[in-house]
N, C-alpha and C. Protein backbone atom coordinates (compact mmCIF):
# COMPACT_ATOMS: atom_id res chain seq x y z
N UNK A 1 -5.03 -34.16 -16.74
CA UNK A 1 -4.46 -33.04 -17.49
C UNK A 1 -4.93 -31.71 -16.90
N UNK A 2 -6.18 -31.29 -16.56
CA UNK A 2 -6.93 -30.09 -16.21
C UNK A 2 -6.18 -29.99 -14.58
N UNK A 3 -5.80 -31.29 -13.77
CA UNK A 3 -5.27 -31.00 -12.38
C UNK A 3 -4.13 -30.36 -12.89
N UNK A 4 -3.43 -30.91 -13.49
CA UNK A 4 -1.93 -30.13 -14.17
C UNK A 4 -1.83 -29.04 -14.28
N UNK A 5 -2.86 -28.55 -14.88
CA UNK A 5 -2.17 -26.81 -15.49
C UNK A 5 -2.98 -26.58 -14.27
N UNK A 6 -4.16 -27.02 -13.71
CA UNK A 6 -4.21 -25.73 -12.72
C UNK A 6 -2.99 -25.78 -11.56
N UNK A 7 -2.50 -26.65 -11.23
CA UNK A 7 -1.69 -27.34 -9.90
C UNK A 7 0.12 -25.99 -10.65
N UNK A 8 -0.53 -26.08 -12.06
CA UNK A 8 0.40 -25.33 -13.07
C UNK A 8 0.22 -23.76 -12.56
N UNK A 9 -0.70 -23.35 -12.74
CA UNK A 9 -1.20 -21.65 -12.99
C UNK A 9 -1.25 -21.45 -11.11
N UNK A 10 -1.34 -22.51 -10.64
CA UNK A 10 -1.30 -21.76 -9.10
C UNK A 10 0.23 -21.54 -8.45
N UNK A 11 1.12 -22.36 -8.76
CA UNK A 11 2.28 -22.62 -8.77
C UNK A 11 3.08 -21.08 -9.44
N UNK A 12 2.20 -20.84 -10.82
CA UNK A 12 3.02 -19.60 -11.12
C UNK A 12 2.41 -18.20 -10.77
N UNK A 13 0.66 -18.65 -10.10
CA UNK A 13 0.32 -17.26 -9.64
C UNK A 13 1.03 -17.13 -8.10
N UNK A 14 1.73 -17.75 -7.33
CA UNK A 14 2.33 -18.24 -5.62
C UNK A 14 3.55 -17.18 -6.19
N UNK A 15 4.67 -17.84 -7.05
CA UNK A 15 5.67 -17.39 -7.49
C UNK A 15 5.63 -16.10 -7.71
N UNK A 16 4.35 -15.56 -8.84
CA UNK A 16 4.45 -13.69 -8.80
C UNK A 16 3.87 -13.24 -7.87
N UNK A 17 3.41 -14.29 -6.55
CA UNK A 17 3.07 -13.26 -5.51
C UNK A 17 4.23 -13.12 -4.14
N UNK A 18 4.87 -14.55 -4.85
CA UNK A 18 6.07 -13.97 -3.91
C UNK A 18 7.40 -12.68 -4.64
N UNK A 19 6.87 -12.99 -5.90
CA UNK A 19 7.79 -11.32 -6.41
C UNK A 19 7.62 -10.49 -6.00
N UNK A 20 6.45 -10.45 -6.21
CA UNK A 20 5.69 -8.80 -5.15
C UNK A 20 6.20 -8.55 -3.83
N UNK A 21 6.05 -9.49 -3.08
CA UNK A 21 6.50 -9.78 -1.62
C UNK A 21 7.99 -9.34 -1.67
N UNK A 22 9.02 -9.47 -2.66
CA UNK A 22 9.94 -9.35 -2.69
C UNK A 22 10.46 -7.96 -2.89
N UNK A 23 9.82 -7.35 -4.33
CA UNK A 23 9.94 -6.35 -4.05
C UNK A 23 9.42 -4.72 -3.59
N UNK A 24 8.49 -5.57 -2.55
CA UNK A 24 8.05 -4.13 -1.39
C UNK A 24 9.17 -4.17 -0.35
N UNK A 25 9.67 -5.42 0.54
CA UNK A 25 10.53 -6.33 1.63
C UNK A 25 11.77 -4.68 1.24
N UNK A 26 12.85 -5.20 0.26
CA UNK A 26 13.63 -4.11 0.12
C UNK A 26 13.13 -2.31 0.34
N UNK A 27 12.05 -2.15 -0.29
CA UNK A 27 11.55 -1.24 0.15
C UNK A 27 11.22 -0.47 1.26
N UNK A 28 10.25 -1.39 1.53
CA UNK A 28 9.82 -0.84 3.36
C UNK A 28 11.75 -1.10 4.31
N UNK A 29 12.37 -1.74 4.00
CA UNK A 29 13.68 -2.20 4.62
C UNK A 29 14.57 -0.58 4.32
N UNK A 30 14.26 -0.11 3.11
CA UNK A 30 15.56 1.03 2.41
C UNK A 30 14.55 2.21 3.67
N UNK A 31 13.43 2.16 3.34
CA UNK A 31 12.53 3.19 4.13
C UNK A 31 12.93 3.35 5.57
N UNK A 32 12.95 2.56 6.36
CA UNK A 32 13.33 2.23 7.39
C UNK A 32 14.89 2.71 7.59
N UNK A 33 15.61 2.08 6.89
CA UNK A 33 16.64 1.76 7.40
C UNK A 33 17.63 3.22 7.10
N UNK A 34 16.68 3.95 6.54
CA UNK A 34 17.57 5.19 5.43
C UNK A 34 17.65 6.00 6.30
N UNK A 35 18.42 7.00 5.75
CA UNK A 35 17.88 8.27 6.93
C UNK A 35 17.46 9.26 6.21
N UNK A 36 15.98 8.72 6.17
CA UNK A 36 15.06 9.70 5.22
C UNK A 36 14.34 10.46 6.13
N UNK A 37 14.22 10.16 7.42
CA UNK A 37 13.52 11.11 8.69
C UNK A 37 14.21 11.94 8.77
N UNK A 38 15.46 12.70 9.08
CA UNK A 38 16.46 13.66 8.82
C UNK A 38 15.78 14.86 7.51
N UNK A 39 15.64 14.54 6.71
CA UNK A 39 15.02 15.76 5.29
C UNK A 39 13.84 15.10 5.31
N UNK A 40 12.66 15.01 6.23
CA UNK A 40 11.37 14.59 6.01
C UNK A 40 10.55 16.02 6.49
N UNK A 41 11.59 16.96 7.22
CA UNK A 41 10.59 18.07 7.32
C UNK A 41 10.96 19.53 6.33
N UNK A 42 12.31 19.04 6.38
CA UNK A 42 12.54 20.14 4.67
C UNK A 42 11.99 19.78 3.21
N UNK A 43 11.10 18.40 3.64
CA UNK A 43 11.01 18.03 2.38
C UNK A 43 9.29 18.28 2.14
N UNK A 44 8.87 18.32 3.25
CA UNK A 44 7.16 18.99 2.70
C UNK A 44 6.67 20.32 2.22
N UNK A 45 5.97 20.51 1.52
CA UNK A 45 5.96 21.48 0.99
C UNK A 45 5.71 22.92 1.62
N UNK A 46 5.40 22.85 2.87
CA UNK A 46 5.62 24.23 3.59
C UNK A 46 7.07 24.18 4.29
N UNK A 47 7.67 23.35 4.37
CA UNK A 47 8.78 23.83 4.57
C UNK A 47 10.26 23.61 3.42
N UNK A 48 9.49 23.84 2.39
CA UNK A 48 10.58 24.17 1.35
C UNK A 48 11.47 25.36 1.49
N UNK A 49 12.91 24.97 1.25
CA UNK A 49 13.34 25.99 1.78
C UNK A 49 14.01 27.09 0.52
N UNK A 50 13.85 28.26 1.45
CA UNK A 50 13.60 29.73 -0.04
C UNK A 50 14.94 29.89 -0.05
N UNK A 51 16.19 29.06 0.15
CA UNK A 51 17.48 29.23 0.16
C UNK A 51 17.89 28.18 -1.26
N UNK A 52 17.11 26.79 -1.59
CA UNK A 52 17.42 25.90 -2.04
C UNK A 52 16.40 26.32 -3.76
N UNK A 53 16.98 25.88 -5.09
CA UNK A 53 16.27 26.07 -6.25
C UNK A 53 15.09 25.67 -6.21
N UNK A 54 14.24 25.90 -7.57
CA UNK A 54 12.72 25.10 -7.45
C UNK A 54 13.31 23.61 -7.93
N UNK A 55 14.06 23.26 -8.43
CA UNK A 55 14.50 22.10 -8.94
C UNK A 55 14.47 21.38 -7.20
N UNK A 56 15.76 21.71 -7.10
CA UNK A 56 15.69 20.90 -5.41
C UNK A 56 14.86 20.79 -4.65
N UNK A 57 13.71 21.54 -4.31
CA UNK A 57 12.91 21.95 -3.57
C UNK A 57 11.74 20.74 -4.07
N UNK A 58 11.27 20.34 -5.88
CA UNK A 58 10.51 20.00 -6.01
C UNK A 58 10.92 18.44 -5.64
N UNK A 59 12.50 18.31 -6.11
CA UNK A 59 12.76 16.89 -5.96
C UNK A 59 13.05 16.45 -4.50
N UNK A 60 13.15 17.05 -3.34
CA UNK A 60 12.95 16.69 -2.14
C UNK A 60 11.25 16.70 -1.52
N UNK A 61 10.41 17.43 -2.13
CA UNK A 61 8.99 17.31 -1.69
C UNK A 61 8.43 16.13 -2.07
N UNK A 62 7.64 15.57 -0.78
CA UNK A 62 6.77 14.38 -0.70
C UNK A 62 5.55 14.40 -1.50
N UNK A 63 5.12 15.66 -2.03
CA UNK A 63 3.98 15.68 -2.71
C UNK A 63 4.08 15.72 -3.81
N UNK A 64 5.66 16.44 -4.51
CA UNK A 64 5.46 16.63 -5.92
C UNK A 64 6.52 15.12 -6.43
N UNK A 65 6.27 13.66 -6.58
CA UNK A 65 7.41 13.14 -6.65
C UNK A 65 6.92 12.86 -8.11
N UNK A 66 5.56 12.70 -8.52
CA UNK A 66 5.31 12.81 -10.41
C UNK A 66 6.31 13.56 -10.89
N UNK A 67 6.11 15.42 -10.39
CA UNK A 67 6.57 16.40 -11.55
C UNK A 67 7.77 16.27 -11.45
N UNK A 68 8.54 16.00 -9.82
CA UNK A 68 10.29 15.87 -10.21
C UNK A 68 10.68 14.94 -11.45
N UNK A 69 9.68 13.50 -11.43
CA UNK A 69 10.25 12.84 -12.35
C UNK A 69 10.13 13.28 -13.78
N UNK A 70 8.77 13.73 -13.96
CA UNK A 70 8.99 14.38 -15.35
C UNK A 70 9.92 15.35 -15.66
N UNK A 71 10.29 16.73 -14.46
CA UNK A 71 11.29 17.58 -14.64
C UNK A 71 12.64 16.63 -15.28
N UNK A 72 12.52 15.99 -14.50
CA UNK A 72 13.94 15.30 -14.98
C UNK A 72 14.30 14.55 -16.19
N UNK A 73 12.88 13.81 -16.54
CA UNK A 73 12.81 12.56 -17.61
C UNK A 73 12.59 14.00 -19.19
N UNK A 74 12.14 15.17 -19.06
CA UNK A 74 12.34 16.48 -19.89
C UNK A 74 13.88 16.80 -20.14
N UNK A 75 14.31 17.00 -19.24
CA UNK A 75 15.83 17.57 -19.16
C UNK A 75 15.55 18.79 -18.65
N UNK A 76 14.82 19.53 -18.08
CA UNK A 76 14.67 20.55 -17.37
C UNK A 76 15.04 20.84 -15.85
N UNK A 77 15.56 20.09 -15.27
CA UNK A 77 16.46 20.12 -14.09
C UNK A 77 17.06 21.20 -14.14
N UNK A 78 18.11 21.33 -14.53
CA UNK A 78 19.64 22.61 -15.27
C UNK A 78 18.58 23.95 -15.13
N UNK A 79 17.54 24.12 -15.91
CA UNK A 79 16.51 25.49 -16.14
C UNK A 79 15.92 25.88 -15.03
N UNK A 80 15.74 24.62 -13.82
CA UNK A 80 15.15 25.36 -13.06
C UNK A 80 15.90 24.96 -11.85
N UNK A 81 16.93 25.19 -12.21
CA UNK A 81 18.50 24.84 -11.07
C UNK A 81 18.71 26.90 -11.09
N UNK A 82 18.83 27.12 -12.60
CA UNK A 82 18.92 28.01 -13.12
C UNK A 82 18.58 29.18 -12.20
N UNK A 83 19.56 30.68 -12.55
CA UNK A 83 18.83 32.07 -11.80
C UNK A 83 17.34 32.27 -11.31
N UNK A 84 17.07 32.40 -13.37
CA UNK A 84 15.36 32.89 -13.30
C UNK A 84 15.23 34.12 -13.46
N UNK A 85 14.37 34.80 -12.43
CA UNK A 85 13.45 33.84 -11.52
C UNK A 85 12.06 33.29 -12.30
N UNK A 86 12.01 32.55 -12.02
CA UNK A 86 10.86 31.63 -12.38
C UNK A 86 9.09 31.70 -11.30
N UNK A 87 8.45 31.66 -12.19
CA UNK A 87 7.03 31.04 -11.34
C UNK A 87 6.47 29.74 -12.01
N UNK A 88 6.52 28.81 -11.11
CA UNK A 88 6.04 27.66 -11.08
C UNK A 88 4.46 27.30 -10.84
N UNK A 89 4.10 27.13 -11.35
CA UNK A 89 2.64 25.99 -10.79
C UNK A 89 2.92 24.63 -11.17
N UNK A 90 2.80 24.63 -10.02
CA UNK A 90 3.64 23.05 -9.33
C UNK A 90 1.87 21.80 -9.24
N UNK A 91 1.68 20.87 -10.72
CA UNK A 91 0.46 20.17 -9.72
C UNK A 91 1.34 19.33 -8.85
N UNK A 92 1.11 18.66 -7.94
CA UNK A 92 1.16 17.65 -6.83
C UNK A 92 0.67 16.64 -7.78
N UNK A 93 0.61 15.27 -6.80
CA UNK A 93 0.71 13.69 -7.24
C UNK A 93 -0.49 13.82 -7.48
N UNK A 94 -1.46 14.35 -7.11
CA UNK A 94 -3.26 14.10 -6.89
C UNK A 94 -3.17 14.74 -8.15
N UNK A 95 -2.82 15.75 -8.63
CA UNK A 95 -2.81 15.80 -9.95
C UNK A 95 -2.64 15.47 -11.06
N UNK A 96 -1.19 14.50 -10.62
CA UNK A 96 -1.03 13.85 -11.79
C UNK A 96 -1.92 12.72 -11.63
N UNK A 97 -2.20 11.80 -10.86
CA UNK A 97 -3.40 10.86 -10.70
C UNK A 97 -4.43 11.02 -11.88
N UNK A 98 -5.19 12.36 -11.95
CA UNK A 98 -6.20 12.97 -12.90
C UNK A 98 -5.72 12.22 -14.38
N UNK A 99 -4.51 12.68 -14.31
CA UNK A 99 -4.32 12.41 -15.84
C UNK A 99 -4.47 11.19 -16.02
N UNK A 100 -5.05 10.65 -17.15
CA UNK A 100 -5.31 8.77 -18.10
C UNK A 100 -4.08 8.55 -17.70
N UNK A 101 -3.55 7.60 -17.38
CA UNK A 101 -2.51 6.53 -17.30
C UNK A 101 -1.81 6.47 -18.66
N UNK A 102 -2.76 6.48 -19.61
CA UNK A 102 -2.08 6.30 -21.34
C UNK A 102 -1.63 7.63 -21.94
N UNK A 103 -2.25 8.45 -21.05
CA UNK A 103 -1.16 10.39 -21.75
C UNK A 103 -0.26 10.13 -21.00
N UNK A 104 -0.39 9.97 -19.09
CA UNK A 104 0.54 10.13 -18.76
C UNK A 104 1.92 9.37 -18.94
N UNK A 105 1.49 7.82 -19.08
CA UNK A 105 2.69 6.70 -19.56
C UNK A 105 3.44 7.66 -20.28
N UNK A 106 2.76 7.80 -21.64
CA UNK A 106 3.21 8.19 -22.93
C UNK A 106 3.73 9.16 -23.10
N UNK A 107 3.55 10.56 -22.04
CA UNK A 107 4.89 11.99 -21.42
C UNK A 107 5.52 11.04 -21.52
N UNK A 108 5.60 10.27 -20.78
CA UNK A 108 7.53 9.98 -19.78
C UNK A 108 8.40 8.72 -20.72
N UNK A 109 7.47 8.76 -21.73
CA UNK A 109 8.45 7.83 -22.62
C UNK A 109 9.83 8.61 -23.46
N UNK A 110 10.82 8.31 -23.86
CA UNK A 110 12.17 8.98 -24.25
C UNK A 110 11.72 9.80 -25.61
N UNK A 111 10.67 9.11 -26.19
CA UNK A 111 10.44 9.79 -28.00
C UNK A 111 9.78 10.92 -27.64
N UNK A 112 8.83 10.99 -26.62
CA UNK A 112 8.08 12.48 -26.11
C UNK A 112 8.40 13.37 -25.47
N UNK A 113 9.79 13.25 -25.17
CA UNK A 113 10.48 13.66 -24.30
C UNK A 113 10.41 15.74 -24.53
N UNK A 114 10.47 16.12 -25.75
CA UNK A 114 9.64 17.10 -26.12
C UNK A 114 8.15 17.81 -26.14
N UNK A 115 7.68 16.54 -25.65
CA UNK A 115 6.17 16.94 -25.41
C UNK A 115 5.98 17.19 -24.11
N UNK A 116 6.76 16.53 -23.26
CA UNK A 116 6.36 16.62 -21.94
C UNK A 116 7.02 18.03 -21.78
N UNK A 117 8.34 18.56 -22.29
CA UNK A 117 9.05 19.78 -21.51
C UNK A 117 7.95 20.40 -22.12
N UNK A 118 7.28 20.48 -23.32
CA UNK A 118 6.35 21.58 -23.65
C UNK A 118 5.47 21.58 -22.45
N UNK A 119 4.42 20.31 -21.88
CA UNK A 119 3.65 20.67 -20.99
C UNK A 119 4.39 21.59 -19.48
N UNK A 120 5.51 20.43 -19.43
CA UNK A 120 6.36 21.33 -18.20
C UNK A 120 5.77 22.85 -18.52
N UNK A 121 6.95 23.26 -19.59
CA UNK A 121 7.33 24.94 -19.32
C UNK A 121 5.50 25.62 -19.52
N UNK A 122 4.44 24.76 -19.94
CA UNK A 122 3.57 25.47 -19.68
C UNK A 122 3.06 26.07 -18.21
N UNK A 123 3.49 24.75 -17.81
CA UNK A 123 3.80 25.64 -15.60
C UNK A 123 4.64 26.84 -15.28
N UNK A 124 5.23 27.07 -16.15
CA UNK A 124 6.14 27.95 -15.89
C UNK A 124 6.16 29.62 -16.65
N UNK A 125 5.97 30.61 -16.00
CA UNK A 125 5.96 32.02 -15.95
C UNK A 125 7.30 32.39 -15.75
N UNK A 126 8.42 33.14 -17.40
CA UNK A 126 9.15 33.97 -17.05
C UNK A 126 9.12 34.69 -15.71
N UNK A 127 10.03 35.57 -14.70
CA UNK A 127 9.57 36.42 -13.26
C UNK A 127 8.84 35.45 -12.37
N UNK A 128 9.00 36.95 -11.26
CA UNK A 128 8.36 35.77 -10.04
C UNK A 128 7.10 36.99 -9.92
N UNK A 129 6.51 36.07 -9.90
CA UNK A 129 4.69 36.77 -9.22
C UNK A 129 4.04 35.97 -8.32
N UNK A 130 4.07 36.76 -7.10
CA UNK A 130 3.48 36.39 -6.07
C UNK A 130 1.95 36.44 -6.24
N UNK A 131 0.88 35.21 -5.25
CA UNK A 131 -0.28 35.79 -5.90
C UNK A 131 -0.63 37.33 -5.36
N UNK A 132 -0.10 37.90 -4.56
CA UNK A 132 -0.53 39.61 -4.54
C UNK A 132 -0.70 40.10 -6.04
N UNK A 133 0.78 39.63 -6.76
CA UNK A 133 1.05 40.17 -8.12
C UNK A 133 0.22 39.79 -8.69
N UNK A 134 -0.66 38.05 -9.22
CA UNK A 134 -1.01 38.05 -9.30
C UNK A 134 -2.70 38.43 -9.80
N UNK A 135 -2.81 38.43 -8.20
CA UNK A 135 -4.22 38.91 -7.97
C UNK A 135 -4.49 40.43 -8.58
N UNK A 136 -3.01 41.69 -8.55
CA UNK A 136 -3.45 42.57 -8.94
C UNK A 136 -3.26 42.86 -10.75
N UNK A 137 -2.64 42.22 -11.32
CA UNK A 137 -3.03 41.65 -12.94
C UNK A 137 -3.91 41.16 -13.25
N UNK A 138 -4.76 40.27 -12.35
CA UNK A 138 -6.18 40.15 -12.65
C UNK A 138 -6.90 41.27 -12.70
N UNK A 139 -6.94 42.13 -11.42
CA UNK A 139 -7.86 42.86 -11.30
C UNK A 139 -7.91 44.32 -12.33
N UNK A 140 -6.31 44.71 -12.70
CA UNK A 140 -5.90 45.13 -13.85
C UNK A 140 -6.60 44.95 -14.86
N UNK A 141 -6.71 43.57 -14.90
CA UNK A 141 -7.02 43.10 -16.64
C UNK A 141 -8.85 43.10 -17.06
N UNK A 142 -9.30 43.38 -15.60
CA UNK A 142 -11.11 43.79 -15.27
C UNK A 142 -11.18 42.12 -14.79
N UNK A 143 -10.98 41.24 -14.21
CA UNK A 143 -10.99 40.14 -13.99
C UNK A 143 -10.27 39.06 -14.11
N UNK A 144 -9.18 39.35 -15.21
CA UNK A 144 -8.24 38.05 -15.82
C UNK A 144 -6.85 38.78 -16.58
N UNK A 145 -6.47 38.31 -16.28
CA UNK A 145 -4.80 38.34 -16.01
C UNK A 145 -4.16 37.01 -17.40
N UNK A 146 -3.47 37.47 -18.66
CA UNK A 146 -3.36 36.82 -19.35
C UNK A 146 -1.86 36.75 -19.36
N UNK A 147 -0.96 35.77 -18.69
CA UNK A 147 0.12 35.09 -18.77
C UNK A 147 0.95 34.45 -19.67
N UNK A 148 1.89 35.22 -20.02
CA UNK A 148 2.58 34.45 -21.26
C UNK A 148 3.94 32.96 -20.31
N UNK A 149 3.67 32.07 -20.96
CA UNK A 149 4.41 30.67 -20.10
C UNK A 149 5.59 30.78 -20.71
N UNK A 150 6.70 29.83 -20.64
CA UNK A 150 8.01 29.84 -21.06
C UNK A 150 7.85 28.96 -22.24
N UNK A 151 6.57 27.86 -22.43
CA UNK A 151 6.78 27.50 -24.11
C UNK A 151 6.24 28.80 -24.74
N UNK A 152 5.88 29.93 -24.65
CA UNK A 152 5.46 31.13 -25.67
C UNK A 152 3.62 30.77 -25.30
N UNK A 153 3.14 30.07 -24.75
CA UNK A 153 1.79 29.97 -25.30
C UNK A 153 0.90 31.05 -23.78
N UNK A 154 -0.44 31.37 -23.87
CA UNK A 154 -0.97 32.00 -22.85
C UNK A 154 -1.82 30.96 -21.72
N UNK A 155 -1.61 31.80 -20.49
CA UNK A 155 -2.18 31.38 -19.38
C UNK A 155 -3.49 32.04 -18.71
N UNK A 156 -4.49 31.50 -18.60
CA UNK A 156 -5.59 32.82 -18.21
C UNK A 156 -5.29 32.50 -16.65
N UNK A 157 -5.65 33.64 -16.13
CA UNK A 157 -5.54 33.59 -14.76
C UNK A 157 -6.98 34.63 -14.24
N UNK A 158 -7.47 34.52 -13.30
CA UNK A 158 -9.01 34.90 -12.82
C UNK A 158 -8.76 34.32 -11.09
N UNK A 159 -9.74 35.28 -10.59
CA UNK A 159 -10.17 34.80 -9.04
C UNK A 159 -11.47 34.04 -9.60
N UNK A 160 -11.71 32.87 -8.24
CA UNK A 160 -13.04 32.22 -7.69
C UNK A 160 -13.09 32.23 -6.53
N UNK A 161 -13.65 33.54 -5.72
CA UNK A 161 -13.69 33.65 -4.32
C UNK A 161 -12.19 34.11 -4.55
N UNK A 162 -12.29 33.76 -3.01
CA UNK A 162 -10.25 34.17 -2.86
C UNK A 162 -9.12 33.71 -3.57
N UNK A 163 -10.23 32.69 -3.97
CA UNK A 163 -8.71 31.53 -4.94
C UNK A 163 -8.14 31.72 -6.60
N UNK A 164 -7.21 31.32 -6.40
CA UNK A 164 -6.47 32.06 -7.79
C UNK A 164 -6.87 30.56 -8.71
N UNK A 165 -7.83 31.00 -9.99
CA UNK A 165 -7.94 29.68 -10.71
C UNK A 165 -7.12 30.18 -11.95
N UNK A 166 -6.72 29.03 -12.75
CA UNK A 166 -5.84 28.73 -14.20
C UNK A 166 -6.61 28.45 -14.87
N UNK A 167 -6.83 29.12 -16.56
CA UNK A 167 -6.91 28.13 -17.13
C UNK A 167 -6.38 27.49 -18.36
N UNK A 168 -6.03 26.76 -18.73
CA UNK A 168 -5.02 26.22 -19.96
C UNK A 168 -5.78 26.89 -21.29
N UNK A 169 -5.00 26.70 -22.20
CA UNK A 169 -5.19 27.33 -23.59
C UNK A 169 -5.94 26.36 -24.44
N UNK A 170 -5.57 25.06 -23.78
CA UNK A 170 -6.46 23.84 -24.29
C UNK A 170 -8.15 23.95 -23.01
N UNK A 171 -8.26 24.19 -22.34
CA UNK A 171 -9.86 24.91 -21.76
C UNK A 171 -9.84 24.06 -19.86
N UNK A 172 -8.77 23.19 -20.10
CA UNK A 172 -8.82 22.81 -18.56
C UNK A 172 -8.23 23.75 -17.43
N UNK A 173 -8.81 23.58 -16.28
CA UNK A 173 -8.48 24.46 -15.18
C UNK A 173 -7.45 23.25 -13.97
N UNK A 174 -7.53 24.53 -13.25
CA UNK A 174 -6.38 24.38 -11.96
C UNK A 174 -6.53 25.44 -10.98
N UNK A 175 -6.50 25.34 -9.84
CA UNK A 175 -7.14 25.97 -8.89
C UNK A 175 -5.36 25.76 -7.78
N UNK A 176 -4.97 27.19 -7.78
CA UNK A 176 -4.11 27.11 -6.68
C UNK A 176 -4.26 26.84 -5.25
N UNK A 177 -3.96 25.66 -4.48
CA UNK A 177 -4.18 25.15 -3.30
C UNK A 177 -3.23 25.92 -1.98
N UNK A 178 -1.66 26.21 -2.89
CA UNK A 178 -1.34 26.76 -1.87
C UNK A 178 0.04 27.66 -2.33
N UNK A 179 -0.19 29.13 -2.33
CA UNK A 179 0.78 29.92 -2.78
C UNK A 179 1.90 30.35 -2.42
N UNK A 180 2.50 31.06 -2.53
CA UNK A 180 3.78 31.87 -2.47
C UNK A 180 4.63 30.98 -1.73
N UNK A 181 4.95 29.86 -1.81
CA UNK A 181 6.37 28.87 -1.43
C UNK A 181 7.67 29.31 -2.35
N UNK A 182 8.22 30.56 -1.05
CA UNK A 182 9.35 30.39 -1.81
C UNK A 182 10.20 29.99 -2.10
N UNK A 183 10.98 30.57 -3.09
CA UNK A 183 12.42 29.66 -3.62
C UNK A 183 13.71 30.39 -3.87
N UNK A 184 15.01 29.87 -4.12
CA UNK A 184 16.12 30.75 -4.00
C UNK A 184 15.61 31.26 -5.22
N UNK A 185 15.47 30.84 -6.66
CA UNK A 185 15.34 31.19 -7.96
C UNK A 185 13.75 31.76 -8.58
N UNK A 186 13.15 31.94 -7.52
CA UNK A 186 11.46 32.51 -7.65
C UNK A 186 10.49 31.81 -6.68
N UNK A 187 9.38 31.34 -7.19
CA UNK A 187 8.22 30.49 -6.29
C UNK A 187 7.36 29.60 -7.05
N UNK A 188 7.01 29.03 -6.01
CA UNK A 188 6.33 27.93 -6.63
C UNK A 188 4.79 28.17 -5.76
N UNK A 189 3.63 27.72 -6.96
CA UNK A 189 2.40 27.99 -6.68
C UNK A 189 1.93 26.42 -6.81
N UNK A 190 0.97 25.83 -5.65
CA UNK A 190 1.00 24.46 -5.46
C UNK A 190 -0.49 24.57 -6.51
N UNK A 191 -0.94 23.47 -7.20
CA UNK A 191 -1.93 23.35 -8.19
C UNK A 191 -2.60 21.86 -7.92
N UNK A 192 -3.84 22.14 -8.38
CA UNK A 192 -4.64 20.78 -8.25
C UNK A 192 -5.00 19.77 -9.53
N UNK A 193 -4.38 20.51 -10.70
CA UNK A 193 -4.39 20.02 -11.77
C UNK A 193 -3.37 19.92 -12.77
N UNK A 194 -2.95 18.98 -13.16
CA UNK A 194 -1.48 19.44 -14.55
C UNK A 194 -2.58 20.15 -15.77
N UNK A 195 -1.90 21.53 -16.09
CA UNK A 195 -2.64 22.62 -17.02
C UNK A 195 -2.06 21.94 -18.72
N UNK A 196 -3.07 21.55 -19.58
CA UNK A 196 -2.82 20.86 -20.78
C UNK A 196 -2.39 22.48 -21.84
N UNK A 197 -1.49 22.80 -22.48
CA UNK A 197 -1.21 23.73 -23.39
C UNK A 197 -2.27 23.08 -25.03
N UNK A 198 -1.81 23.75 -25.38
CA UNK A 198 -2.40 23.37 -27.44
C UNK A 198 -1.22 22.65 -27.90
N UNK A 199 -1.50 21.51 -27.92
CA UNK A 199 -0.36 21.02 -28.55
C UNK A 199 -0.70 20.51 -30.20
């Protein structure tokens, strides 16, 4: 009986490892076979191009492929297809990484679908401000620069050294990695952290 189920459980651990096998095979095959080398250099983030929206721009970049999906799984595509102009702080994948697996699951489910555009539009600054602009609203403000976002809530903004840091209204930070990427509809500011609002 005990040869059974194991002769059993190896039989069905073989089987989900040939699933796996199965579906990377299509993968690495679509990768290959696509013509994804063609938009592999409009698609990194220094060469985003300042002709194309932040929408397009984010959903062709190799780094931001988290926030496109949340942009999208929000319904915020259309907004930032949109005139504007907009300022973005854009985190990258390493950012979303940070976040628990169980907040982040739980954004991208359909019932939260309101919670997540709230975190979205907390990336997002009515106008475009370059960090020049930036930097000189900080220095305006004697050090910090207080940002109103597109959900209504505030953004602190401050130098550390040369670098432009964030910090959320809920007390976490974000440190801009790489600025002024522009866009047809404003810019996008690259970030090392997704910024949590008060929810």
């Amino acid at each position: 009986m005990k040869t059974h189920l194991i002769l059993t459980a190896a039989a069905a651990a073989l089987a989900l490892s040939g699933c796996g096998d199965k579906k990377e095979t299509p993968a690495e095959t679509t990768t290959v076979a696509g013509s994804e080398t063609a938009p592999a250099p409009a698609a990194s983030p220094p060469a985003m191009l300042a002709s194309s929206t932040i929408a397009a721009n984010l959903a062709a970049s190799p780094d931001h492929k988290s926030l496109a999906a949340a942009v999208t799984q929000a319904g915020l595509v259309q907004t930032l297809s949109g005139a504007g102009p907009f300022t973005v702080f854009a985190p990258n994948d390493a950012a979303f990484v940070q976040v628990p697996p169980v907040t982040r699951d739980g954004w991208m489910r359909p019932a939260q679908k309101d919670v997540l555009a709230s975190v979205l539009k907390y990336h997002v600054v009515p106008g475009k401000l370059t960090a020049a602009d930036l930097s000189a609203k900080i220095a305006e403000g004697g050090g910090k620069a207080v940002l109103k976002t597109a959900d209504g809530q505030d953004l602190a903004a401050t130098k550390s050294g040369d670098a432009i840091l964030l910090t959320s209204a809920s007390g976490n930070k974000a440190t801009v990695t790489q600025a002024d990427v522009g866009q047809a509809n404003g810019v996008v500011h690259v970030i090392d952290a997704v910024l949590v609002p008060k929810m």
